[in-house]
Protein backbone atom coordinates (compact mmCIF):
# COMPACT_ATOMS: atom_id res chain seq x y z
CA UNK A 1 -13.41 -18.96 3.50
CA UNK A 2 -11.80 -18.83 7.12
CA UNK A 3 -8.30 -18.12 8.60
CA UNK A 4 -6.19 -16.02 6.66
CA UNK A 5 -2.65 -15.34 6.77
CA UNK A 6 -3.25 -11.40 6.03
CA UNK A 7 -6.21 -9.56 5.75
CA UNK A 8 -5.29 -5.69 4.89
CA UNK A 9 -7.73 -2.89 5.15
CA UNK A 10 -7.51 0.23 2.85
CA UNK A 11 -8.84 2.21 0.16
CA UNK A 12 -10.47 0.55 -2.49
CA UNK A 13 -9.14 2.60 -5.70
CA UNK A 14 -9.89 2.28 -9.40
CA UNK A 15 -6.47 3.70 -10.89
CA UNK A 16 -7.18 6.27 -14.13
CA UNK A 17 -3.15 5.52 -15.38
CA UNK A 18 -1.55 7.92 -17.94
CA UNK A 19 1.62 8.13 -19.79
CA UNK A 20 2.82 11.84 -19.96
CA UNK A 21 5.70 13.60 -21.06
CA UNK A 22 7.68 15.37 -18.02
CA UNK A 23 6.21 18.90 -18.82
CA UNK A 24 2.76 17.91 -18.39
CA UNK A 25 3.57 17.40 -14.35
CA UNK A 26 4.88 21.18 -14.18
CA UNK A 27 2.18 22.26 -16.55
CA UNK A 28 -0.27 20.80 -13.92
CA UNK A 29 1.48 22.95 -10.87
CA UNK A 30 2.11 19.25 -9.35
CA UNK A 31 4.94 17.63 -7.46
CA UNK A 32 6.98 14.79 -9.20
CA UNK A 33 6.35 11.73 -7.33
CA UNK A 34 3.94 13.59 -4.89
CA UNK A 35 0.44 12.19 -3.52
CA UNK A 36 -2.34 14.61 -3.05
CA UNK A 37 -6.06 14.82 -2.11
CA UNK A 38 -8.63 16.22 -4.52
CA UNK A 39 -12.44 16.65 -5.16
CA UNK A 40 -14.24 14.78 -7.39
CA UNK A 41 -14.57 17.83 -9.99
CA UNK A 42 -10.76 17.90 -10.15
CA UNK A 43 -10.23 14.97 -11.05
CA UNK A 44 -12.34 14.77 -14.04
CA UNK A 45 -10.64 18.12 -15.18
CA UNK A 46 -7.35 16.43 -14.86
CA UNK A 47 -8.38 13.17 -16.50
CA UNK A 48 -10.24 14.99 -19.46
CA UNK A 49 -6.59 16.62 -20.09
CA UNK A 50 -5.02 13.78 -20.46
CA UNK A 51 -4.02 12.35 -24.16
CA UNK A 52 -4.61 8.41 -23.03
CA UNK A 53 -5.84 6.35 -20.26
CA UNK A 54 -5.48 3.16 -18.88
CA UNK A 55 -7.89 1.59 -16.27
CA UNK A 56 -7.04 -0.82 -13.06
CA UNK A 57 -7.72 -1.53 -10.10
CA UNK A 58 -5.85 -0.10 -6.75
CA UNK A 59 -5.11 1.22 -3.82
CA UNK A 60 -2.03 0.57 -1.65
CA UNK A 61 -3.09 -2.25 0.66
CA UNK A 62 -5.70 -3.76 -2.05
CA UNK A 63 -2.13 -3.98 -4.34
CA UNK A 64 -0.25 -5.98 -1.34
CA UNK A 65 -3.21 -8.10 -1.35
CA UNK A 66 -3.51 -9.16 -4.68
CA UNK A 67 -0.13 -9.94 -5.17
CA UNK A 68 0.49 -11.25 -1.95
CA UNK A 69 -2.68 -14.30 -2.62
CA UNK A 70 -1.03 -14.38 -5.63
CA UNK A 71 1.72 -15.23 -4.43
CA UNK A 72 0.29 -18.17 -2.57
CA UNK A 73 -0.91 -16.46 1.20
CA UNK A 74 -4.56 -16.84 2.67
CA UNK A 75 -5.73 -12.99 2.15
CA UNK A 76 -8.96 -10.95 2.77
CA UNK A 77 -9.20 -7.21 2.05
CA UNK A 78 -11.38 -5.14 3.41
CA UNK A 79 -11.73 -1.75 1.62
CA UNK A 80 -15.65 0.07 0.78
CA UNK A 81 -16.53 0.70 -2.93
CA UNK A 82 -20.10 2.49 -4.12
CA UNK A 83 -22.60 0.67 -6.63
CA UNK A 84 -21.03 1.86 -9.45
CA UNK A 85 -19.73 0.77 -12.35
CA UNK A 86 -16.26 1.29 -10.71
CA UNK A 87 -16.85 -0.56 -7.68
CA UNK A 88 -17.95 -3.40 -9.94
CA UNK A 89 -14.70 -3.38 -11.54
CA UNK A 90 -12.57 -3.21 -8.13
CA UNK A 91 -14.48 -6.26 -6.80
CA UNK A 92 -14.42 -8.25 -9.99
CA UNK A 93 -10.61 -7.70 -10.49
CA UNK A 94 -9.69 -8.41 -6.43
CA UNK A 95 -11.51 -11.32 -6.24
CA UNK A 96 -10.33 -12.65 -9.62
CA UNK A 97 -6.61 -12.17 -7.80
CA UNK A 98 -8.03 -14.69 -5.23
CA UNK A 99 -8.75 -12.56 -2.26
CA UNK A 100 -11.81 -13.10 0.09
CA UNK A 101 -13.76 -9.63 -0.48
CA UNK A 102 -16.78 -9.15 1.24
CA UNK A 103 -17.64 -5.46 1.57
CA UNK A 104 -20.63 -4.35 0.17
CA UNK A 105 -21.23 -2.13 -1.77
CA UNK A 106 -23.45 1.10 -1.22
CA UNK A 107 -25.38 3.18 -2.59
CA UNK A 108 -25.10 6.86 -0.97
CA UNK A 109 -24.14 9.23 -3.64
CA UNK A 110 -20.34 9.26 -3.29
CA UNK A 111 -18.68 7.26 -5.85
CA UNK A 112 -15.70 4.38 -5.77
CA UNK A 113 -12.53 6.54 -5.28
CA UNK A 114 -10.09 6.67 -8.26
CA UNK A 115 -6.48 8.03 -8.54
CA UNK A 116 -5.64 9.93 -11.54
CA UNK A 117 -1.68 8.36 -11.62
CA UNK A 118 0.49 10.64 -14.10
CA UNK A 119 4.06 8.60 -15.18
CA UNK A 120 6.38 10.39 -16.59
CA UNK A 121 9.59 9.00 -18.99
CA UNK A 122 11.45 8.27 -16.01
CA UNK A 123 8.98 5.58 -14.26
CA UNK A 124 8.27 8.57 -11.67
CA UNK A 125 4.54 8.26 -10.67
CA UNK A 126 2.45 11.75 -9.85
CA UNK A 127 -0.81 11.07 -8.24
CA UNK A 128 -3.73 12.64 -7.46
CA UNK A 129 -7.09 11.01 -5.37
CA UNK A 130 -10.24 11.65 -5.00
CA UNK A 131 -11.57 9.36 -1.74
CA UNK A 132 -14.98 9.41 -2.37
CA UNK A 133 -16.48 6.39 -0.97
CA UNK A 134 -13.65 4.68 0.11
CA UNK A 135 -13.11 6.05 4.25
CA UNK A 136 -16.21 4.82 5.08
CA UNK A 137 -14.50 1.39 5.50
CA UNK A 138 -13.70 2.74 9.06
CA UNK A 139 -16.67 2.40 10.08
CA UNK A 140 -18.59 -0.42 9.31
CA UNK A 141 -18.63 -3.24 12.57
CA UNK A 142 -18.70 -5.46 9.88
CA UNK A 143 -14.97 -5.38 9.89
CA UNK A 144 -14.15 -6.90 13.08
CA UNK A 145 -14.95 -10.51 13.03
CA UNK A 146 -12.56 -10.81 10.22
CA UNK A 147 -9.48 -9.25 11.55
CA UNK A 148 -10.03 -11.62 14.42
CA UNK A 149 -9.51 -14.64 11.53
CA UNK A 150 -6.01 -13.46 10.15
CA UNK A 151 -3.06 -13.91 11.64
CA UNK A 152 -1.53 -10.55 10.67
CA UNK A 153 -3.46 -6.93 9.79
CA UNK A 154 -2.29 -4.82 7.22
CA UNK A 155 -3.01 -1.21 7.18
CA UNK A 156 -2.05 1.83 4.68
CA UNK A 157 -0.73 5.39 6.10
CA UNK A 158 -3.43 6.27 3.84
CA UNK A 159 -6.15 5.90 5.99
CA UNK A 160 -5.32 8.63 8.49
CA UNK A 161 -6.52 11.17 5.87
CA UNK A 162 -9.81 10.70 5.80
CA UNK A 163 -12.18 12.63 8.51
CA UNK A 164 -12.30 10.83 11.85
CA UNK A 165 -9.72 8.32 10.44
CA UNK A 166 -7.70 8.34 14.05
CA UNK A 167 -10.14 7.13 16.78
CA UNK A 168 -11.23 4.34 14.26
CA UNK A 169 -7.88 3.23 13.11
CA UNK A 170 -6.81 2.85 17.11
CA UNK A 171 -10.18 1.32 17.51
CA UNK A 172 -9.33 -1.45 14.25
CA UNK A 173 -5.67 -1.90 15.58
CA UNK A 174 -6.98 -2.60 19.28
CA UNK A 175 -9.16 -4.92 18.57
CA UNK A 176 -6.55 -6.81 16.44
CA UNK A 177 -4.17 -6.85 19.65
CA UNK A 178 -6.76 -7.98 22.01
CA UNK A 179 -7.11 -10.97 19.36
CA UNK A 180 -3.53 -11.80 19.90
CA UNK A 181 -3.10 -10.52 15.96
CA UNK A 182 -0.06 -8.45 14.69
CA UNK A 183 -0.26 -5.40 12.86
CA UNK A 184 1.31 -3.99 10.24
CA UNK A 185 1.34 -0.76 8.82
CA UNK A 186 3.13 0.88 5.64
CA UNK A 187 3.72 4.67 5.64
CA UNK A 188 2.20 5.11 2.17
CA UNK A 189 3.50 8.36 1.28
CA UNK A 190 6.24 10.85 2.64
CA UNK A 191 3.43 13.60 2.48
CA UNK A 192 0.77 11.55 4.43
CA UNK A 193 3.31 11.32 6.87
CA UNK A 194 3.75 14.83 7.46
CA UNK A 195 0.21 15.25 7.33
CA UNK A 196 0.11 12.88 9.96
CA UNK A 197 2.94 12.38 11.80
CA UNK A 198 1.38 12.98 15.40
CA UNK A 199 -1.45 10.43 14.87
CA UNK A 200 1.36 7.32 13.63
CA UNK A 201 3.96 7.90 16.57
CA UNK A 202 0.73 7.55 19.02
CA UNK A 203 -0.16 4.18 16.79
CA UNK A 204 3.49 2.82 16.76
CA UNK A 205 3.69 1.32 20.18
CA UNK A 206 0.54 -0.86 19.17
CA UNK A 207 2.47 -1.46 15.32
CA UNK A 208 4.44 -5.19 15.12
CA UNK A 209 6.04 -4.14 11.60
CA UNK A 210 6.31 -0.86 9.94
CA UNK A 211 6.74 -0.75 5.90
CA UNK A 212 8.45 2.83 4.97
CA UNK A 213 10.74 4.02 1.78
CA UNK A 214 13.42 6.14 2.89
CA UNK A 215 11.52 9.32 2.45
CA UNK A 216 8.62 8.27 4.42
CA UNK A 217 11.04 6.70 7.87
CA UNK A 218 13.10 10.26 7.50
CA UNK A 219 10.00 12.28 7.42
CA UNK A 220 8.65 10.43 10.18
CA UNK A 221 11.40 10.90 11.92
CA UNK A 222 12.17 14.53 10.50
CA UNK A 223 15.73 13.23 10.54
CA UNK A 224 18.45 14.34 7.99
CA UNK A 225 20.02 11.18 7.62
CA UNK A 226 18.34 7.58 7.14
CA UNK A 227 21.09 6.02 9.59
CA UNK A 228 19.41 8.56 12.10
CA UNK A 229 15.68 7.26 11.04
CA UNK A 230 16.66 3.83 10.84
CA UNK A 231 17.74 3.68 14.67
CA UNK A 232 15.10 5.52 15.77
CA UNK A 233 12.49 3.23 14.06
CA UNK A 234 14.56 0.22 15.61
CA UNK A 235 14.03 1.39 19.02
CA UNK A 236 10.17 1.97 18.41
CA UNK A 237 8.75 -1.12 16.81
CA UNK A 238 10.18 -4.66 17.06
CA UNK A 239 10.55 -4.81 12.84
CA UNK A 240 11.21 -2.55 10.70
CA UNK A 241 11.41 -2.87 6.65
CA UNK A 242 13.47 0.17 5.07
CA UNK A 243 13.49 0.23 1.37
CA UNK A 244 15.53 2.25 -0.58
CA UNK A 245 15.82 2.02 -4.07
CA UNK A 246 18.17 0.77 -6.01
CA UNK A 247 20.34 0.83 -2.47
CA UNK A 248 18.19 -1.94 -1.64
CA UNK A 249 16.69 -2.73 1.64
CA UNK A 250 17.25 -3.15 5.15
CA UNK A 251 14.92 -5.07 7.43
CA UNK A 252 15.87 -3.68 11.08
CA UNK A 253 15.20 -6.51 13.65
CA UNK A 254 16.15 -5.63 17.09
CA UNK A 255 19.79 -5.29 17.04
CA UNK A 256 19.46 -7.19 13.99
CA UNK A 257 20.13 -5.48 10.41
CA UNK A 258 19.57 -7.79 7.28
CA UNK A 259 20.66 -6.12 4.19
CA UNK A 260 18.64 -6.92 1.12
CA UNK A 261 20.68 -6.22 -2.52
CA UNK A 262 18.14 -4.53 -5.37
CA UNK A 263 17.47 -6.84 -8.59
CA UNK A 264 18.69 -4.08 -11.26
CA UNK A 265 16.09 -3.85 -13.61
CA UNK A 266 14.48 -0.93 -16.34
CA UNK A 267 12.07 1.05 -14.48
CA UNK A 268 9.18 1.40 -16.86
CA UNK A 269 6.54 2.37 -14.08
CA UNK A 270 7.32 2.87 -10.08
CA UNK A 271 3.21 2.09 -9.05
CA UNK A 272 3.07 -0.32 -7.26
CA UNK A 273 6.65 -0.79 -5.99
CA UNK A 274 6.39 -0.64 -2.77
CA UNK A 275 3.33 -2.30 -2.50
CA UNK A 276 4.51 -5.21 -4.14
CA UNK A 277 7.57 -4.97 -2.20
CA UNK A 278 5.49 -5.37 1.08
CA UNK A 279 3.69 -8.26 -0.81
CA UNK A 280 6.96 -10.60 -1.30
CA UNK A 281 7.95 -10.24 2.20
CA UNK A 282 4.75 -10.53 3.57
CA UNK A 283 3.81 -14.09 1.71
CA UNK A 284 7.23 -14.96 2.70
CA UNK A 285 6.38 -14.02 6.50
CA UNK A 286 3.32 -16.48 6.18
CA UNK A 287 5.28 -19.61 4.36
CA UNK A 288 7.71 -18.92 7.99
CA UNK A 289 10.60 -18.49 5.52
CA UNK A 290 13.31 -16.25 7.66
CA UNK A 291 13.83 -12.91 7.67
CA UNK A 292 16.49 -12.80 4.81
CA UNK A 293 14.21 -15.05 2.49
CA UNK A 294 11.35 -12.16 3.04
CA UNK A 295 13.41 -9.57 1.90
CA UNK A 296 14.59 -11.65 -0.87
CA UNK A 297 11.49 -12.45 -2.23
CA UNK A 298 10.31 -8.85 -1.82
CA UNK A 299 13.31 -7.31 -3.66
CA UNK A 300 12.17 -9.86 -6.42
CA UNK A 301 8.80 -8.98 -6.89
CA UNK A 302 9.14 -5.37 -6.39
CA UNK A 303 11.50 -6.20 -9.29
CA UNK A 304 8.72 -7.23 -11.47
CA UNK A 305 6.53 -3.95 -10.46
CA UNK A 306 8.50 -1.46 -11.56
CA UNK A 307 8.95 -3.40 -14.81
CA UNK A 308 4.99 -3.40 -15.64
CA UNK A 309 2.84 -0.68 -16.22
CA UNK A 310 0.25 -0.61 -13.29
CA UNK A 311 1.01 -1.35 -10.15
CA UNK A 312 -0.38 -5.05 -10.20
CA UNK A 313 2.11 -7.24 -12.74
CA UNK A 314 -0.15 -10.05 -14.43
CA UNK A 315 -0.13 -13.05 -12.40
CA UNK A 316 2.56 -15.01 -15.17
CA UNK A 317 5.42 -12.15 -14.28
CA UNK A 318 4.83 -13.30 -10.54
CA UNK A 319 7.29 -16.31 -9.93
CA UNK A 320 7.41 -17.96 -6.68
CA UNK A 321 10.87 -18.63 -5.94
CA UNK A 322 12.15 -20.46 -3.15
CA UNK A 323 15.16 -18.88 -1.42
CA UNK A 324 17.58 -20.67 1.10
């Protein structure tokens, strides 16, 4: 398979999913809705405490993939899983979504990262990852000759906390510019900003499109007020897609400001959203529908996310509608 509208590269993440009450979060000393790093013997503690699990595959970017070629786009991911019975299951379940995946996998002791994902009543989502394997994907060469065959690259804030993560990332996003490619990147999480906020302003001016929920563009910014964020992203990358909730979206475009309505809907689960989100519009980007249609489409499937348990909704809940 050549030419690709999108190839994204991120973690590749088996997600350990659990339903839990809202005291077990407290209980656990976490933050509601929070992201954060842990070792491998963590993360079996926490997953032996919990009453049920659920199994699937992940990751931020590897999500926006497999919707997105569901969805109809051209799409390679490029994200490193171990030979393990988890990295089995990551590649069976991405290429089943029709993605071109051609990492391989190896064989040095650290296993497929997984992210132990706590939900709580509300649809809130807690989660906690062990990387293992998965930042190694930085540095394989292998890498390059495909991001020269897609038209756009999509990378995940993510990747900026594993060790070395910065020269590489500049080194990926470089080599996608000198190909004439755009980039894209999504802030992932408003804690990986802060954890990295230095490293993603240096990356911006090379950054065509910037995915961020309105905790993620105001911690970038360390601004008070979204309005405050939302201009200052405007002046540093040519577009800019601000979601919000169930305020909606904005895609900032220039001096352009497209304002995209939320699909109400019963939040059963809130993995995913975003991801999902960033799939609809960026299918929509490849089909050359306009801006407006993007944001349409990615209101609608992000619609569908939070709907479904897991952050990928089985490929009947993913409608392609046609917008005007």
């Amino acid at each position: 398979m050549q030419g690709f509208d999108l190839v994204g590269v991120g973690h590749a993440v088996v997600d350990v999913l659990a339903r839990v009450p809202h005291g077990f979060v407290s209980h656990e000393g976490l933050l509601p809705g929070s992201m954060r790093l842990v070792d491998a013997e963590t993360a079996r503690a926490l997953t032996a405490r919990l009453p049920e699990r659920t199994l699937s595959s992940g990751g931020s970017v590897a999500n926006t993939c497999a919707v997105a070629a569901r969805l109809g786009a051209r799409v390679a991911f490029l994200g490193q899983v171990a030979a393990d019975d988890m990295g089995t299951a990551f590649a069976t379940d991405i290429r089943a979504a029709g993605v071109h995946y051609p990492t391989t996998p190896l064989n040095r002791g650290e296993p497929t990262a997984t992210c132990v994902i706590l939900v709580t009543p509300d649809g809130q989502r807690t989660m906690n990852t062990h990387l293992g394997i998965a930042p190694s994907i930085l540095a394989d060469p292998a890498n390059l000759p495909i991001i020269g065959q897609a038209d756009l690259m999509f990378l995940e804030g993510y990747l900026l906390d594993a060790p070395d993560a910065t020269a590489r990332l500049h080194g990926l996003v470089r080599h996608a510019k000198q190909a004439g490619r755009r980039v894209a990147l999504s802030l992932s999480d408003a804690f990986c900003v802060q954890r990295n906020r230095a490293t993603i302003h240096a990356l911006l001016p090379l950054i065509d499109l910037v995915f961020a929920n309105e905790a993620e563009i105001t911690s970038l910014y360390e601004a008070n007020r979204f309005e405050t964020a939302r201009d200052r992203a405007r002046a540093d990358v040519a577009l800019a897609v601000l979601t919000r909730s169930e305020q909606g979206s904005l895609i900032v475009a220039g001096p352009e400001t497209i304002e995209i309505s939320a699909i109400p809907t019963p939040v059963v689960d809130s993995t995913g959203a975003g991801d999902c989100y960033a799939a609809g519009f960026l299918a929509g980007l490849a089909r050359g529908e306009s801006l407006a249609a993007c944001g349409q489409m990615a209101s609608e499937i992000a619609s569908r996310a939070v709907a479904h348990f897991g952050a990928r909704p089985p490929a009947d809940q993913l409608p392609r509608p046609k917008y005007a």
